[in-house]
PDB file of N, CA and C in Angstrom:
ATOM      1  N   UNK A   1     -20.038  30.270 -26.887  1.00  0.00           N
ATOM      2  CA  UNK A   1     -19.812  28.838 -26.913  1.00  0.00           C
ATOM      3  C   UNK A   1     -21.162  28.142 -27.027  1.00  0.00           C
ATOM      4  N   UNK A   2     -21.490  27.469 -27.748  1.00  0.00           N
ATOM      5  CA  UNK A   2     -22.598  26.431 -28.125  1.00  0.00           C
ATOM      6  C   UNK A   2     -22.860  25.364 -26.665  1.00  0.00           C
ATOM      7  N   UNK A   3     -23.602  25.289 -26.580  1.00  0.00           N
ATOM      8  CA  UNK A   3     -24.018  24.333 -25.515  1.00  0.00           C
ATOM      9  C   UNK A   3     -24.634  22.836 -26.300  1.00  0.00           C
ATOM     10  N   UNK A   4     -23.981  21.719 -26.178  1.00  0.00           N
ATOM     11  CA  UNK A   4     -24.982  20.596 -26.286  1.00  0.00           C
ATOM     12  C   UNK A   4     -25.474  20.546 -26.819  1.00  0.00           C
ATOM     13  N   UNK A   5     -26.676  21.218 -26.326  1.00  0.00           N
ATOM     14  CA  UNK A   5     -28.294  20.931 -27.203  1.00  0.00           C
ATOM     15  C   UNK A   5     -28.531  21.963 -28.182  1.00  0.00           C
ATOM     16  N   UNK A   6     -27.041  22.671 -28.685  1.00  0.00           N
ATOM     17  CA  UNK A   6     -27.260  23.421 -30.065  1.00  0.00           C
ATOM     18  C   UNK A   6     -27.071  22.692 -31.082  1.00  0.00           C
ATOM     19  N   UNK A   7     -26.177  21.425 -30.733  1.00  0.00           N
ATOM     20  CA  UNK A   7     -25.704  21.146 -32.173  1.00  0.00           C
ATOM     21  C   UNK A   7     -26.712  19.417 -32.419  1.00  0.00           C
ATOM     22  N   UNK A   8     -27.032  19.647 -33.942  1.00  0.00           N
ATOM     23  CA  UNK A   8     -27.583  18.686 -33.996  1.00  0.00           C
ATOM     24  C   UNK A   8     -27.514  17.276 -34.042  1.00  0.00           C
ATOM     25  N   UNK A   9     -27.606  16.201 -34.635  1.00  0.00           N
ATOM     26  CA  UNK A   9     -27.531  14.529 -33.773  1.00  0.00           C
ATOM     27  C   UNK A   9     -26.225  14.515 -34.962  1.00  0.00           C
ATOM     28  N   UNK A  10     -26.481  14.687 -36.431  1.00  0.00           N
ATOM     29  CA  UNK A  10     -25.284  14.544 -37.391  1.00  0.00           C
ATOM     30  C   UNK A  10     -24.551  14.770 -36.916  1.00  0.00           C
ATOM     31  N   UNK A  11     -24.135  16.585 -36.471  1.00  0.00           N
ATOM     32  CA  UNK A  11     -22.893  17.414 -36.595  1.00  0.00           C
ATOM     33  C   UNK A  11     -22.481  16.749 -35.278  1.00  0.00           C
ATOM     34  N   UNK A  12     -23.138  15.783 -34.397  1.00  0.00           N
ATOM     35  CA  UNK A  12     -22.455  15.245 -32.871  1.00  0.00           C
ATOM     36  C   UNK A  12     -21.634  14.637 -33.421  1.00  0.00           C
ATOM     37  N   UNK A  13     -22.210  13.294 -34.108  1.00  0.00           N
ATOM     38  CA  UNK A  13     -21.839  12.576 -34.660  1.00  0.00           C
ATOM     39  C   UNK A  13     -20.566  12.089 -35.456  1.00  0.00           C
ATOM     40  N   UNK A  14     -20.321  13.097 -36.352  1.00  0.00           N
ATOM     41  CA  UNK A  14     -19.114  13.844 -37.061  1.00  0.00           C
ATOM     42  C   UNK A  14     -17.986  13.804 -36.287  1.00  0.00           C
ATOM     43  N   UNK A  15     -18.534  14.896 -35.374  1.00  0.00           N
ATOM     44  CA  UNK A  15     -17.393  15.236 -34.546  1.00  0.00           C
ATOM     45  C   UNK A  15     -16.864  14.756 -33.711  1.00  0.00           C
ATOM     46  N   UNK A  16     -17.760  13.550 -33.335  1.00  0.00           N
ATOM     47  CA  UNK A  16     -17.391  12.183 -32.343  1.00  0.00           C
ATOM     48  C   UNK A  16     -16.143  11.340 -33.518  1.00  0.00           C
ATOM     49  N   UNK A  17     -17.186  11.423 -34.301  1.00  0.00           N
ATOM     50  CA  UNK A  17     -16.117  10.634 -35.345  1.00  0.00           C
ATOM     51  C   UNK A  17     -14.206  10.767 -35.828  1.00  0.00           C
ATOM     52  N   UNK A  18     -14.496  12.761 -36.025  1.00  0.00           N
ATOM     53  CA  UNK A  18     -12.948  12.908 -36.218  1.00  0.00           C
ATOM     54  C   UNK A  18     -12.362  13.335 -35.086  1.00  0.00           C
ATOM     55  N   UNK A  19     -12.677  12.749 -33.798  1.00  0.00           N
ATOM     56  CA  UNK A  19     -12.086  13.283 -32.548  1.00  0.00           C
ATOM     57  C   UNK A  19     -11.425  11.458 -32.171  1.00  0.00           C
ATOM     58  N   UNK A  20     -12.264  10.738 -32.787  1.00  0.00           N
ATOM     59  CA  UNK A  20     -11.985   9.469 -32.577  1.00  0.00           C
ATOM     60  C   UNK A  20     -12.727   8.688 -31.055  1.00  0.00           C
ATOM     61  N   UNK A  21     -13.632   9.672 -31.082  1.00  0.00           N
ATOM     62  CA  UNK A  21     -14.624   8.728 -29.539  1.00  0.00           C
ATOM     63  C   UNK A  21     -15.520   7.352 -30.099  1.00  0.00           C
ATOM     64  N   UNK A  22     -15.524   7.405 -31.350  1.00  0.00           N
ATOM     65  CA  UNK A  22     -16.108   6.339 -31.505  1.00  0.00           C
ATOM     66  C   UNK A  22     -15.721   4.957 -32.046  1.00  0.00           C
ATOM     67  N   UNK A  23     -14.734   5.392 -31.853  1.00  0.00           N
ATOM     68  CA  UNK A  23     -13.248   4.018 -32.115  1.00  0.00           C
ATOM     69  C   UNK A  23     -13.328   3.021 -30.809  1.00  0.00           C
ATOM     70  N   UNK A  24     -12.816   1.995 -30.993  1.00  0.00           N
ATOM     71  CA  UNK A  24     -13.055   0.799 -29.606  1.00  0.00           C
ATOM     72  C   UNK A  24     -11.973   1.107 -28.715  1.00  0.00           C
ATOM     73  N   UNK A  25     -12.127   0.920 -27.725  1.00  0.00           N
ATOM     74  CA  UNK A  25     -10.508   1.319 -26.919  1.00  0.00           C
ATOM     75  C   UNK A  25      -9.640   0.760 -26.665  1.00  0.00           C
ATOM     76  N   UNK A  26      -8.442   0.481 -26.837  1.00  0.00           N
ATOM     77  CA  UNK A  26      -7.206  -0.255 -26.567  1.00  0.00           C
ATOM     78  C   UNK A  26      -7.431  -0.997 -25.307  1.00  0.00           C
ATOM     79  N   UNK A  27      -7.262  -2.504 -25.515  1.00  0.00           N
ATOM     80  CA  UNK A  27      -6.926  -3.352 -24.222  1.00  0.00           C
ATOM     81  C   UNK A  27      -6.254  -2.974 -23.317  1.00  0.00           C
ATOM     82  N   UNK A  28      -6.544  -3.571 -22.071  1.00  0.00           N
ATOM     83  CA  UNK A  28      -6.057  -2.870 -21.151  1.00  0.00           C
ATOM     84  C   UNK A  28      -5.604  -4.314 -20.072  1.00  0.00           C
ATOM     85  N   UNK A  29      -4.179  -4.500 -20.220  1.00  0.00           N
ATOM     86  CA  UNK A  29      -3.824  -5.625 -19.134  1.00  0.00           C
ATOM     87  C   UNK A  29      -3.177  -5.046 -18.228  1.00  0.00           C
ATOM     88  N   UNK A  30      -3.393  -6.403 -17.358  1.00  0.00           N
ATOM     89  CA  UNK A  30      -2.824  -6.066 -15.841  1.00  0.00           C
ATOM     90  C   UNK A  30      -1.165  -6.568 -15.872  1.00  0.00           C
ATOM     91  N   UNK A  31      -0.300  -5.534 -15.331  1.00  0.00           N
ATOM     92  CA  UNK A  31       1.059  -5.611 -14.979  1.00  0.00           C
ATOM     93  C   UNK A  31       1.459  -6.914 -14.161  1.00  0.00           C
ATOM     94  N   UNK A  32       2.279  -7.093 -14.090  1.00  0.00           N
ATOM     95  CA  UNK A  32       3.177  -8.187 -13.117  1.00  0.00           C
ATOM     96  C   UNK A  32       3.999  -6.818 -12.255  1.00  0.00           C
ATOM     97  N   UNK A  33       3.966  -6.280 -11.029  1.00  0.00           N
ATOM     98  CA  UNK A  33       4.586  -5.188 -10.201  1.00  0.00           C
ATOM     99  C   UNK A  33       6.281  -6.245  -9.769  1.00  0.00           C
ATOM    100  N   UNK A  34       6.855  -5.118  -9.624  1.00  0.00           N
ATOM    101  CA  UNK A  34       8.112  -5.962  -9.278  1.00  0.00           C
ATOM    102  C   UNK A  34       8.316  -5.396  -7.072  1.00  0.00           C
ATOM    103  N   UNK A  35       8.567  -6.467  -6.927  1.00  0.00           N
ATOM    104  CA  UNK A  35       8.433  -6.587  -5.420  1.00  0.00           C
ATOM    105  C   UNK A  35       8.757  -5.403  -4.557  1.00  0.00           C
ATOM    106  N   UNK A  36       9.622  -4.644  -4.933  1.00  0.00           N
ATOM    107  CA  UNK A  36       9.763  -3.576  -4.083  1.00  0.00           C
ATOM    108  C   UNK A  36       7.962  -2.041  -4.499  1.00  0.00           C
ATOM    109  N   UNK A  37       7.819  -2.711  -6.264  1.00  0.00           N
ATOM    110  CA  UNK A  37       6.716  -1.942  -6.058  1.00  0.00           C
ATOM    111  C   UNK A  37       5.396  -2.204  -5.099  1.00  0.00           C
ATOM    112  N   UNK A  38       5.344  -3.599  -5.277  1.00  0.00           N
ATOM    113  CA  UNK A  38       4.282  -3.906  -4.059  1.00  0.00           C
ATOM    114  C   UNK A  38       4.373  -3.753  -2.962  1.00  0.00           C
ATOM    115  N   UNK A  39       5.704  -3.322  -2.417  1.00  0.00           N
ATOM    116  CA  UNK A  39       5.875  -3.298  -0.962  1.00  0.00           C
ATOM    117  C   UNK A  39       5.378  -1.350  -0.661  1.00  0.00           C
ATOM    118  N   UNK A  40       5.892  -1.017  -1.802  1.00  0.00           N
ATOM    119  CA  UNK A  40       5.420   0.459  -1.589  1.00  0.00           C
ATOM    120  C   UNK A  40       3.738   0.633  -1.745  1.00  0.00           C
ATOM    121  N   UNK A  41       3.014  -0.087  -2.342  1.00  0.00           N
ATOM    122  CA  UNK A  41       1.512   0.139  -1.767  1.00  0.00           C
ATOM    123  C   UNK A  41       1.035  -0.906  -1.063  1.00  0.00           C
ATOM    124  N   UNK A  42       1.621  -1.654  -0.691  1.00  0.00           N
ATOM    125  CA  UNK A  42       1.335  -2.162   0.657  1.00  0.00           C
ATOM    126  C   UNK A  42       1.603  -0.930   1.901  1.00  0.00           C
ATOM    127  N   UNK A  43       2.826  -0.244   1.943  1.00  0.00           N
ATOM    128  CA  UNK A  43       3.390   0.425   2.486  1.00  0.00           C
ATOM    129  C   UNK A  43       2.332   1.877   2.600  1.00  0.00           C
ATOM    130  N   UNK A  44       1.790   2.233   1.478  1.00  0.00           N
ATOM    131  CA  UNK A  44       0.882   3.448   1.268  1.00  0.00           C
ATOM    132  C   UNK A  44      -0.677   2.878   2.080  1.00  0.00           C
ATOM    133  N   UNK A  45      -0.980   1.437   1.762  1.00  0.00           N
ATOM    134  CA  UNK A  45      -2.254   1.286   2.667  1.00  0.00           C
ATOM    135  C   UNK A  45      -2.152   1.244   3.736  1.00  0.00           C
ATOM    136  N   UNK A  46      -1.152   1.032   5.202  1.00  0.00           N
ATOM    137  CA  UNK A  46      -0.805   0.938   5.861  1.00  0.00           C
ATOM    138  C   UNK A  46      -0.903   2.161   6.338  1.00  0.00           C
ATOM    139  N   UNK A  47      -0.197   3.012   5.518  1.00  0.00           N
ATOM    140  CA  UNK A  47       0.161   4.045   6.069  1.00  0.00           C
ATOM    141  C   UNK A  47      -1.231   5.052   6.067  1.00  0.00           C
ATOM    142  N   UNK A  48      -2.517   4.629   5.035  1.00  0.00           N
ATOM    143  CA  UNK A  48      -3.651   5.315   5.126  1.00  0.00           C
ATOM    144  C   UNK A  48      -4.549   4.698   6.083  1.00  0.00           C
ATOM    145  N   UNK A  49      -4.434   3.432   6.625  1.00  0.00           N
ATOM    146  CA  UNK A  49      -5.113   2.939   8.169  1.00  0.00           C
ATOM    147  C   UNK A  49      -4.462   3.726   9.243  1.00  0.00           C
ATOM    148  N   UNK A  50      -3.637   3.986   9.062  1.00  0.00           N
ATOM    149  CA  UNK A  50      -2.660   4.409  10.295  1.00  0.00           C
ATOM    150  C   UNK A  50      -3.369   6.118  10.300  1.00  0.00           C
ATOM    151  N   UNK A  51      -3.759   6.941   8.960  1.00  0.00           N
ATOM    152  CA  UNK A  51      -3.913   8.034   9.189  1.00  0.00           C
ATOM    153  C   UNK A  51      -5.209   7.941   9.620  1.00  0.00           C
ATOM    154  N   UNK A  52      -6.077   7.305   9.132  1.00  0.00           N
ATOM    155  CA  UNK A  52      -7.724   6.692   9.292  1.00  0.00           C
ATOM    156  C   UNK A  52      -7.731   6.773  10.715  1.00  0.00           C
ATOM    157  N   UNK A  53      -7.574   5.870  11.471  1.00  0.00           N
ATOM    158  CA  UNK A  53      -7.321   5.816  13.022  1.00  0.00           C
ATOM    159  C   UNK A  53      -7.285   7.021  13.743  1.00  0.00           C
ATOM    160  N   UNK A  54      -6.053   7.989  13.238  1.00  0.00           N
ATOM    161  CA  UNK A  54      -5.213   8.927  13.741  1.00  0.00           C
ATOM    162  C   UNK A  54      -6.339   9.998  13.737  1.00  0.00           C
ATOM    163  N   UNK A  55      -7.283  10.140  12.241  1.00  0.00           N
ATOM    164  CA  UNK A  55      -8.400  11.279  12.833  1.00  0.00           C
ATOM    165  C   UNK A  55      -9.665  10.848  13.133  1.00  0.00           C
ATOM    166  N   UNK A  56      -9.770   9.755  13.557  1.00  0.00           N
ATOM    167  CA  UNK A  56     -10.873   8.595  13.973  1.00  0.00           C
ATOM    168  C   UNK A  56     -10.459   9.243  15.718  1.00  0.00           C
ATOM    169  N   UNK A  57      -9.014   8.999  15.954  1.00  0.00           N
ATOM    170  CA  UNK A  57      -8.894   9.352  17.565  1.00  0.00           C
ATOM    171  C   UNK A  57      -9.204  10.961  17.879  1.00  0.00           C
ATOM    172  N   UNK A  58      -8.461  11.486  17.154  1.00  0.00           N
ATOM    173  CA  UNK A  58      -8.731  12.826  17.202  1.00  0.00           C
ATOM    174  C   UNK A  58      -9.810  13.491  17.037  1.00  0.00           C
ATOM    175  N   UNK A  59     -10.527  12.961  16.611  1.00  0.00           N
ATOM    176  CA  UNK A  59     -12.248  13.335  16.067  1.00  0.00           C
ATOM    177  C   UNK A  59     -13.209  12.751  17.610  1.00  0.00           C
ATOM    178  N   UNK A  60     -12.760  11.895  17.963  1.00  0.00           N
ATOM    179  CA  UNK A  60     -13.463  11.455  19.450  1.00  0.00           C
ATOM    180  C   UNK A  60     -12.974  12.360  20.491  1.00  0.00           C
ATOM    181  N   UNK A  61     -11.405  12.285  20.536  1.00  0.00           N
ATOM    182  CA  UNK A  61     -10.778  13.396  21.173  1.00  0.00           C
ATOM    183  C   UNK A  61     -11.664  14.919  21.395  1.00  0.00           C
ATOM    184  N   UNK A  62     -11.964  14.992  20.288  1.00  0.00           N
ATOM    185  CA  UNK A  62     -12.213  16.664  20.216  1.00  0.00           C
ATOM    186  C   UNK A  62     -13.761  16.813  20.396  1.00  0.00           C
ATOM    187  N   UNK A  63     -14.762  15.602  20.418  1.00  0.00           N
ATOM    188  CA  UNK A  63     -16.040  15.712  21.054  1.00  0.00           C
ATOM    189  C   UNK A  63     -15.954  15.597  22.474  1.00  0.00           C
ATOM    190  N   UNK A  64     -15.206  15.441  23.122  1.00  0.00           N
ATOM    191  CA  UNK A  64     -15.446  14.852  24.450  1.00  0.00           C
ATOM    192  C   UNK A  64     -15.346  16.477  25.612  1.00  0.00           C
TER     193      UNK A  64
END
């Protein structure tokens, strides 16, 4: 397998080209979530404070 710095600046080039990396990238908008989806990551951050805490206690717990 060729590494990188075998192939030269053209043949990068090229191959950037028919791979399509050098094309602009599709816009990217923001959704409108429908209410029960927001309640589920509301629901997921909650639930990652709650685990945060949980080995925040346990981690003091287990120095003492």
């Amino acid at each position: 397998m060729k590494e990188l710095d075998d192939y030269e600046p053209h043949e990068l080039r090229s191959l950037l080209a028919q791979e399509g990396w050098l094309d602009p990238l599709q816009p990217v908008h923001r959704i409108r979530l429908r209410p029960w989806q927001r309640w589920v990551f509301w629901a997921l951050r909650i639930y990652i404070a709650v685990m945060v805490l949980v080995v925040g206690w346990a981690f003091v717990a287990g120095t003492r």
